[in-house]
PDB file of N, CA and C in Angstrom:
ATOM      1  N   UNK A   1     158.364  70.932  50.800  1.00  0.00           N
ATOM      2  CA  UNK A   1     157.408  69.854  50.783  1.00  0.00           C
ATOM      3  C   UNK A   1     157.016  69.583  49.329  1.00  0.00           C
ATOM      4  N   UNK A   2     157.042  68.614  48.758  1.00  0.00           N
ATOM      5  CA  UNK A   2     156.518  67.877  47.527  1.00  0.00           C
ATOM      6  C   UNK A   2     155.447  68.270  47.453  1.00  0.00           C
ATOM      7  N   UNK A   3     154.707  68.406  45.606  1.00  0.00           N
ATOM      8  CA  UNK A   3     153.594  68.400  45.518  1.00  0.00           C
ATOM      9  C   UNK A   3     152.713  67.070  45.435  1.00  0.00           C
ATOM     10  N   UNK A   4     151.758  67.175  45.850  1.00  0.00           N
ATOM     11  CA  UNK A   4     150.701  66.115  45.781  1.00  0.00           C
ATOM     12  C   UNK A   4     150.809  65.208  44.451  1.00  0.00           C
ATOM     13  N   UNK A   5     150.616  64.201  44.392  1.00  0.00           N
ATOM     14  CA  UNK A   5     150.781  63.629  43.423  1.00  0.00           C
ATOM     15  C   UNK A   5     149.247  63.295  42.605  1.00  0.00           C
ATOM     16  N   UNK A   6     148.537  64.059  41.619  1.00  0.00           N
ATOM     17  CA  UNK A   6     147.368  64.400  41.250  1.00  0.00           C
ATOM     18  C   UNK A   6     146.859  63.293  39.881  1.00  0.00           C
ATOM     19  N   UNK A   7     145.675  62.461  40.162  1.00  0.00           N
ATOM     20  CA  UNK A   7     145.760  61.626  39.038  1.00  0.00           C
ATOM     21  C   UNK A   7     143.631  62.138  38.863  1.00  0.00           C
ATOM     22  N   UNK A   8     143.776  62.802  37.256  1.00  0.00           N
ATOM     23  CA  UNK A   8     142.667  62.837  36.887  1.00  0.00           C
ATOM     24  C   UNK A   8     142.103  61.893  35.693  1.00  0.00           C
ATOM     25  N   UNK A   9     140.776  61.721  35.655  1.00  0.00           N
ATOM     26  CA  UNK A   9     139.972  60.726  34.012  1.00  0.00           C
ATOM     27  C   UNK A   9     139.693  61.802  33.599  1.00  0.00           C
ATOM     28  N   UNK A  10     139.911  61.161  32.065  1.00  0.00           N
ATOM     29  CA  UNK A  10     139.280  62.124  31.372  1.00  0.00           C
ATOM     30  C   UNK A  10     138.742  60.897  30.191  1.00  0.00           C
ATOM     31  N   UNK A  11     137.584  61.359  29.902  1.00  0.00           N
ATOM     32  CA  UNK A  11     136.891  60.279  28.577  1.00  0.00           C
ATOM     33  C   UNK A  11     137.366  60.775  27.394  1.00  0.00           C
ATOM     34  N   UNK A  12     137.104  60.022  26.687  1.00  0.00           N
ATOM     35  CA  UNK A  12     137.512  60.538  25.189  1.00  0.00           C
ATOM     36  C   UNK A  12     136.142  60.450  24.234  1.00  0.00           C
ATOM     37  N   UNK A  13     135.199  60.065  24.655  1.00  0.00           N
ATOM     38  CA  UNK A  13     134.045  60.089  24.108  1.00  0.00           C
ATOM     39  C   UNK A  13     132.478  60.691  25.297  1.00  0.00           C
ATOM     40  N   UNK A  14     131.580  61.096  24.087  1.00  0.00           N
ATOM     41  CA  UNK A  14     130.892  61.553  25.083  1.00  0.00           C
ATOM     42  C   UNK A  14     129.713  60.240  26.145  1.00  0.00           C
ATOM     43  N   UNK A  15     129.199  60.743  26.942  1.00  0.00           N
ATOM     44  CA  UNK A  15     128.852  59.568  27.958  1.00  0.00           C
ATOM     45  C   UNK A  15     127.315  59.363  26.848  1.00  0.00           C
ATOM     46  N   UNK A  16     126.805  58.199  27.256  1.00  0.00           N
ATOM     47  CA  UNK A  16     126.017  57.471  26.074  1.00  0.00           C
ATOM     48  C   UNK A  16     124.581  58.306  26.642  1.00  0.00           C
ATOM     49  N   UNK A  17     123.647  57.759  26.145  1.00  0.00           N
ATOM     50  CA  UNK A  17     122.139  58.383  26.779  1.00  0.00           C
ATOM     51  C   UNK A  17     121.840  57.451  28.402  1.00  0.00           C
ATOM     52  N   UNK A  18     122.002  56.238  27.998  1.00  0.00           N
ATOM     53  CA  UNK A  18     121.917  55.715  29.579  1.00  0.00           C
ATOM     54  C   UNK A  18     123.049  56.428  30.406  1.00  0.00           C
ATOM     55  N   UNK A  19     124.475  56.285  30.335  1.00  0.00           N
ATOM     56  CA  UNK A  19     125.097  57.124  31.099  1.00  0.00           C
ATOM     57  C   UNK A  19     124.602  58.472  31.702  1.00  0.00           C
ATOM     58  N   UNK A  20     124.309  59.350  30.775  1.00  0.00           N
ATOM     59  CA  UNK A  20     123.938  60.611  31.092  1.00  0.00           C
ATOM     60  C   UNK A  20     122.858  60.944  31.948  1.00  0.00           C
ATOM     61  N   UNK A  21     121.483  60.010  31.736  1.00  0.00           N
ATOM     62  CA  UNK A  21     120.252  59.531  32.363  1.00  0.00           C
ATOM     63  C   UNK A  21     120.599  59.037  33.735  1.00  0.00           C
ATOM     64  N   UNK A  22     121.539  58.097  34.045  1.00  0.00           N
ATOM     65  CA  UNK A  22     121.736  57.575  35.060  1.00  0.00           C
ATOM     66  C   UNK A  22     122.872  58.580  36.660  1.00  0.00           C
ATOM     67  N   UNK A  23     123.258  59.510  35.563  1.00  0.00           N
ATOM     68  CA  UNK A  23     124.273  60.581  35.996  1.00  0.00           C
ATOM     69  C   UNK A  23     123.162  61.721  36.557  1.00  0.00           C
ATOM     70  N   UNK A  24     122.250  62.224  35.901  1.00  0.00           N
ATOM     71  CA  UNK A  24     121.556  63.382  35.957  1.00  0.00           C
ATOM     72  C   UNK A  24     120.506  62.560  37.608  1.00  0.00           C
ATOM     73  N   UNK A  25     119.681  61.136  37.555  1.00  0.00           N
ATOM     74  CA  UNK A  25     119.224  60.777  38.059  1.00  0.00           C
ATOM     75  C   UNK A  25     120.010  60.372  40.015  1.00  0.00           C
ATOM     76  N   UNK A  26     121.085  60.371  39.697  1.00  0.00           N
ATOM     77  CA  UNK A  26     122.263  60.150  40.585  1.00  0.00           C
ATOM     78  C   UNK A  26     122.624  61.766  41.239  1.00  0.00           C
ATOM     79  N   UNK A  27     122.692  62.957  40.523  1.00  0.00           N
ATOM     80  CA  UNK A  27     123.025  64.042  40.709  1.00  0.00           C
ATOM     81  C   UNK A  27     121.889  64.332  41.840  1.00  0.00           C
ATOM     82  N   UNK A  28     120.475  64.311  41.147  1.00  0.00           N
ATOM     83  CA  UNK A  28     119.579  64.136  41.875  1.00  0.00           C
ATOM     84  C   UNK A  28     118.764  63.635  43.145  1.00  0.00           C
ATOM     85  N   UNK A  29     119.451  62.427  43.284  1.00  0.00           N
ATOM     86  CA  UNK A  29     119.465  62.050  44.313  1.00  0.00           C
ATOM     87  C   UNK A  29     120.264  62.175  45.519  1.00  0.00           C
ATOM     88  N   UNK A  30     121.178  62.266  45.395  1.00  0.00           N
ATOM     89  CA  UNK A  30     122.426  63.360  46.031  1.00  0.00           C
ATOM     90  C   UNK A  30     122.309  64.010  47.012  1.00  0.00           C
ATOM     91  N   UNK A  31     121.217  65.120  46.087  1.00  0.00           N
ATOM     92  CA  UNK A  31     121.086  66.447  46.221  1.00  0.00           C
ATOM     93  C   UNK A  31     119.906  66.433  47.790  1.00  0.00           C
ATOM     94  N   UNK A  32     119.394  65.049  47.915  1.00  0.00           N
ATOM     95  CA  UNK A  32     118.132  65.090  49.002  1.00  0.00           C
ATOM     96  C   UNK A  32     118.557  63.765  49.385  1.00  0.00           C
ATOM     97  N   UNK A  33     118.861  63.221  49.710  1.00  0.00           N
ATOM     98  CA  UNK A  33     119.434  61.939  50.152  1.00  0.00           C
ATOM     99  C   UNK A  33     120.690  61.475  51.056  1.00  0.00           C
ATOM    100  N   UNK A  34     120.158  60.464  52.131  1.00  0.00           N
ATOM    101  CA  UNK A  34     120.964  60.317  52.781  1.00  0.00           C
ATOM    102  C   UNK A  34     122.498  59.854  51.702  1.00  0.00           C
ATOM    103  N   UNK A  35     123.910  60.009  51.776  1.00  0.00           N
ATOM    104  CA  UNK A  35     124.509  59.816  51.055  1.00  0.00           C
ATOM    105  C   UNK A  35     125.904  58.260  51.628  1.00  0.00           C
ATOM    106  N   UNK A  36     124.413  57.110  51.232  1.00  0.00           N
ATOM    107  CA  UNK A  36     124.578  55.714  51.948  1.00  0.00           C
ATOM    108  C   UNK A  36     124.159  54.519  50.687  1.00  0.00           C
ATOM    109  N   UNK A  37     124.604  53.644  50.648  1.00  0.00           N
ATOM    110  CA  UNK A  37     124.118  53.135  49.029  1.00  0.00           C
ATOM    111  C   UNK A  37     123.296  52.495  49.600  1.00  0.00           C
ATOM    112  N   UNK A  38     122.212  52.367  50.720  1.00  0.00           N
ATOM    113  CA  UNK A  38     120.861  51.554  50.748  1.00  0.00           C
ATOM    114  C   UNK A  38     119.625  52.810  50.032  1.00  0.00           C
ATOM    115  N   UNK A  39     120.351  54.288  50.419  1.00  0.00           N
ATOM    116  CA  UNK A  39     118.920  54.782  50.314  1.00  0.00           C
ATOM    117  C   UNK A  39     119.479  55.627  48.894  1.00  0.00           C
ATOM    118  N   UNK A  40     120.549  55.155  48.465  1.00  0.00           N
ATOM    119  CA  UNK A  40     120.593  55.948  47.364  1.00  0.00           C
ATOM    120  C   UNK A  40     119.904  54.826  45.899  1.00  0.00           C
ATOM    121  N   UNK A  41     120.045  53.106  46.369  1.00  0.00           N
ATOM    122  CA  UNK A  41     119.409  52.507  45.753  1.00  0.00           C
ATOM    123  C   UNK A  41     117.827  52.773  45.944  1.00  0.00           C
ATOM    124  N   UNK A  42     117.423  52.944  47.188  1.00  0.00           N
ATOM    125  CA  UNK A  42     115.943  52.876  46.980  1.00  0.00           C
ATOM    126  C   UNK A  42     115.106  54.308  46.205  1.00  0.00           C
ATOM    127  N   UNK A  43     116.464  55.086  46.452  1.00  0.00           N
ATOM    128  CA  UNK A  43     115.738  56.847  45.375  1.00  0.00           C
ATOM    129  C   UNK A  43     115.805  56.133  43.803  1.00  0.00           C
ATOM    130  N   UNK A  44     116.722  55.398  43.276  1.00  0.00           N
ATOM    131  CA  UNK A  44     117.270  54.737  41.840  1.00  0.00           C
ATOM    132  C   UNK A  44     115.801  54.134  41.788  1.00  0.00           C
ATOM    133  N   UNK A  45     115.082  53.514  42.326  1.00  0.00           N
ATOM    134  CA  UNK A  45     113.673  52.799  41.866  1.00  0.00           C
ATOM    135  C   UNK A  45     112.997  53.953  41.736  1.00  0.00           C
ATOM    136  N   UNK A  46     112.881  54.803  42.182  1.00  0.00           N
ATOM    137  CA  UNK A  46     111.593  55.449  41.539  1.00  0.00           C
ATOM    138  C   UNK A  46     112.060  56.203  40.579  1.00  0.00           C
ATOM    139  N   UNK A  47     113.447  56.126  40.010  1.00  0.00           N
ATOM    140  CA  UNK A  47     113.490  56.644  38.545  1.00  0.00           C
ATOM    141  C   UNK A  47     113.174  55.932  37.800  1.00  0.00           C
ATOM    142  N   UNK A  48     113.126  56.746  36.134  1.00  0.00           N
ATOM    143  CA  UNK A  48     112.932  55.606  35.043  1.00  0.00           C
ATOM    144  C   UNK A  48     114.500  55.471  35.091  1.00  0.00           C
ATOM    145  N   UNK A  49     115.106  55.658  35.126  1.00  0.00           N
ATOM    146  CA  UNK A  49     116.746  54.882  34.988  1.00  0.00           C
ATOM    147  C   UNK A  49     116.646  53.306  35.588  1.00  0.00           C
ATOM    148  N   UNK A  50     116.641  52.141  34.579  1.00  0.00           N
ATOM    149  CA  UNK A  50     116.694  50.911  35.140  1.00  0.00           C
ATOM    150  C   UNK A  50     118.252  50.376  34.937  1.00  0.00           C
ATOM    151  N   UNK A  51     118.512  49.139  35.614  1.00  0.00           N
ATOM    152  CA  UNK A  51     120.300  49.130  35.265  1.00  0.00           C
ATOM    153  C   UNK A  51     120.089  48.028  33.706  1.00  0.00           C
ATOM    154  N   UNK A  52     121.105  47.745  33.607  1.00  0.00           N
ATOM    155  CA  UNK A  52     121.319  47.219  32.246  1.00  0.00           C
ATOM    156  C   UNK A  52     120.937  46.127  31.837  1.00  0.00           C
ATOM    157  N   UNK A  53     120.328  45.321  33.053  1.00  0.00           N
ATOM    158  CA  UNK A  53     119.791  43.827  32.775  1.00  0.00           C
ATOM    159  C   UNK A  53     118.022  44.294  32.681  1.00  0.00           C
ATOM    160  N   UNK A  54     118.037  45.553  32.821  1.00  0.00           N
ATOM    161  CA  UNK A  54     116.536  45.887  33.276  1.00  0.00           C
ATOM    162  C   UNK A  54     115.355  45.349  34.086  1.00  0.00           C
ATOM    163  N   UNK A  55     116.144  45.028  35.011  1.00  0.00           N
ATOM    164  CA  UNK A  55     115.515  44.686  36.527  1.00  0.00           C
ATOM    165  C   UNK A  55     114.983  45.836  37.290  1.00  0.00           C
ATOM    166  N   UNK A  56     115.275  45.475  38.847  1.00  0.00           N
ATOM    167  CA  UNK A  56     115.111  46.858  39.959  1.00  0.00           C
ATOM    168  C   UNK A  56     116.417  46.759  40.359  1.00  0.00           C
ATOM    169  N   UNK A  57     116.958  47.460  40.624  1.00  0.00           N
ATOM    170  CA  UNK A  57     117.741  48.132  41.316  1.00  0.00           C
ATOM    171  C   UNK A  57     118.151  47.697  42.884  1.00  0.00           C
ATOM    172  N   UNK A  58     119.499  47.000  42.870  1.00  0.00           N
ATOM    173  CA  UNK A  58     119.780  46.735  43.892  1.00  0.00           C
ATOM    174  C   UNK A  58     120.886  47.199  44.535  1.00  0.00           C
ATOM    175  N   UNK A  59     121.611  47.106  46.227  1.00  0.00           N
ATOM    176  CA  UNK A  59     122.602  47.750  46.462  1.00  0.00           C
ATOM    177  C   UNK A  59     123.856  46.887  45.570  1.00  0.00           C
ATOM    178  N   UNK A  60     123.733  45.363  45.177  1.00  0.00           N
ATOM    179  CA  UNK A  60     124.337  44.919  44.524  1.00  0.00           C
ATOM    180  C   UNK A  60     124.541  45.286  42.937  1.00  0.00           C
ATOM    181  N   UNK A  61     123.560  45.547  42.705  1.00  0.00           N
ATOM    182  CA  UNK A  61     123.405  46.089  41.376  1.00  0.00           C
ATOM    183  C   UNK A  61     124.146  47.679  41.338  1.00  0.00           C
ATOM    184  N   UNK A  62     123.661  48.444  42.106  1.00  0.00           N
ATOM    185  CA  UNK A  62     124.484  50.071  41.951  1.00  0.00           C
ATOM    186  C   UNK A  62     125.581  49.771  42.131  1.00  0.00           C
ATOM    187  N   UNK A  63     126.482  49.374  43.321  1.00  0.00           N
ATOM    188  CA  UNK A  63     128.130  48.904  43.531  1.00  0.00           C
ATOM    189  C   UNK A  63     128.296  48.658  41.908  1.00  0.00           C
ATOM    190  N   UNK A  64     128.075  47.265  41.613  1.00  0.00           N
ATOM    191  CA  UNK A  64     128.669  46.384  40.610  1.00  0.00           C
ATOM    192  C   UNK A  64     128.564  47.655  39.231  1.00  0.00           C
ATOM    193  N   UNK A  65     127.220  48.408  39.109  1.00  0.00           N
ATOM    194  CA  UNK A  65     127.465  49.310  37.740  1.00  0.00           C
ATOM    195  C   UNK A  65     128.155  50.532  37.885  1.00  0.00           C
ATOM    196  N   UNK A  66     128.016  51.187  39.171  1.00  0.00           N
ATOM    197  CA  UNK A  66     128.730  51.944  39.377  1.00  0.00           C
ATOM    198  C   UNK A  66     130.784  51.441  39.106  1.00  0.00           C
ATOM    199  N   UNK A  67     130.867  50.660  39.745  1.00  0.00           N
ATOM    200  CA  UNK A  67     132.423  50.038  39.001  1.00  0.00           C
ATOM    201  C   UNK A  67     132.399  49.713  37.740  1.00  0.00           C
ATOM    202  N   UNK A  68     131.774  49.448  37.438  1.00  0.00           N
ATOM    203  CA  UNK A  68     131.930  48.700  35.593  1.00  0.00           C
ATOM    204  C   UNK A  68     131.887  50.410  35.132  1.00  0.00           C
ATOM    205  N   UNK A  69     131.432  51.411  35.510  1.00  0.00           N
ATOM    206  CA  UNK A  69     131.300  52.418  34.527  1.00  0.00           C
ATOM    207  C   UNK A  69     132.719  53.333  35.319  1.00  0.00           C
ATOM    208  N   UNK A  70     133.028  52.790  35.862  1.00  0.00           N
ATOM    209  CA  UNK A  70     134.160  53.726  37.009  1.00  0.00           C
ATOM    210  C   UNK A  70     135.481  53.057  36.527  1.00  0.00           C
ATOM    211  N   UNK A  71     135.396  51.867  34.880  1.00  0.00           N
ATOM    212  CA  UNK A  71     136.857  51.255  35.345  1.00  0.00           C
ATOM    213  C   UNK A  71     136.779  51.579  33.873  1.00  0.00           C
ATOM    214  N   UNK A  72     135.825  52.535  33.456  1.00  0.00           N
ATOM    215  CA  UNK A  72     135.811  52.891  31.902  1.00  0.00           C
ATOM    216  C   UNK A  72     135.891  51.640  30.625  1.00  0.00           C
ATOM    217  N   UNK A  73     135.426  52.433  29.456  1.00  0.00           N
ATOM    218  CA  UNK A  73     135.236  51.557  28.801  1.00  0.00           C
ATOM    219  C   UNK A  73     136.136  50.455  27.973  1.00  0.00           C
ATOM    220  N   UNK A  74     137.240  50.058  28.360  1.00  0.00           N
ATOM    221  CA  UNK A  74     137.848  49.225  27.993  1.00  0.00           C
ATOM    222  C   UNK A  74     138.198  48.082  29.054  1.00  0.00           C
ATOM    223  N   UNK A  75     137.977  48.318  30.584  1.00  0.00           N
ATOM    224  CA  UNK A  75     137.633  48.192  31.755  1.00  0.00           C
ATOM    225  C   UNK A  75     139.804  47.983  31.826  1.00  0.00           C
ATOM    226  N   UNK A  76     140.417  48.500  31.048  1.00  0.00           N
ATOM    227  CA  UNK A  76     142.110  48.502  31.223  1.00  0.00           C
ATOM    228  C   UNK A  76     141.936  49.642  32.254  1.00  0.00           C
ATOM    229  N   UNK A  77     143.451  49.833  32.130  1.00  0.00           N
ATOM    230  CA  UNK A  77     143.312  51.135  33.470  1.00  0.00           C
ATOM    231  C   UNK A  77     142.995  52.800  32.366  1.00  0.00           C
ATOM    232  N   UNK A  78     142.518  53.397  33.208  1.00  0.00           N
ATOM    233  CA  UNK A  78     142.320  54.739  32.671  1.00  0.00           C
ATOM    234  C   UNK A  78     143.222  55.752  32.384  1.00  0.00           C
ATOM    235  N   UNK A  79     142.362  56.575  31.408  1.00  0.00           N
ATOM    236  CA  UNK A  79     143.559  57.435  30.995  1.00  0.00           C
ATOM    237  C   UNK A  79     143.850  58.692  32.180  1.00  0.00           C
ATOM    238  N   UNK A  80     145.096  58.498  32.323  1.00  0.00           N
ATOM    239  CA  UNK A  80     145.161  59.593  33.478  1.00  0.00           C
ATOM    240  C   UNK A  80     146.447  60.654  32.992  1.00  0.00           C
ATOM    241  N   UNK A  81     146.209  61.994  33.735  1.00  0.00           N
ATOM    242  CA  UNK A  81     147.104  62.621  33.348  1.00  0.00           C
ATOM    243  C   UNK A  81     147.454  62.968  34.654  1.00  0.00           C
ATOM    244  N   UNK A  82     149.078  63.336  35.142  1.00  0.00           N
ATOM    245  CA  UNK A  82     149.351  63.143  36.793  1.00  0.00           C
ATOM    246  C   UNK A  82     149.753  64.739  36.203  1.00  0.00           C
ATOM    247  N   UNK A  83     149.280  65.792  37.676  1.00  0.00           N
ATOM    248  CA  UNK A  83     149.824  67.166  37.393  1.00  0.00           C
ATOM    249  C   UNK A  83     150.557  67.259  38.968  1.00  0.00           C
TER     250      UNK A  83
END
């Protein structure tokens, strides 16, 4: 049987202060939360983590930043290494 065909990211820089803020705040919520993007947006409001237009926080808003930060920063395809 073949091995799996394995595709990992890896960044080449470190994640910014909003990244990291928004990661730690996300970890967090996780951790006690239903794991559904209505109630994972409504835990995101009562952080200080706001999204980038600095609004509130919507399920439209988490999708859409969650992809923009998921297609990395050149938004080309990512660097992957297949093992």
């Amino acid at each position: 049987m073949p091995e799996p065909d394995y595709v990992y990211r890896s960044r080449l820089d470190s994640p910014s202060p909003y990244e990291q803020a928004l990661a730690d705040a996300l970890f967090q919520i996780l951790g006690r939360v239903p794991h559904e993007l209505p109630a994972i947006t409504e835990a995101l409001r009562a952080t200080a983590v706001k999204p980038p237009d600095g609004g509130a926080w919507t399920v439209e808003t988490v999708r859409a930043e969650l992809a923009r930060l998921g297609a990395g920063p050149s938004a080309g395809a990512p660097h992957a290494v297949r093992y």
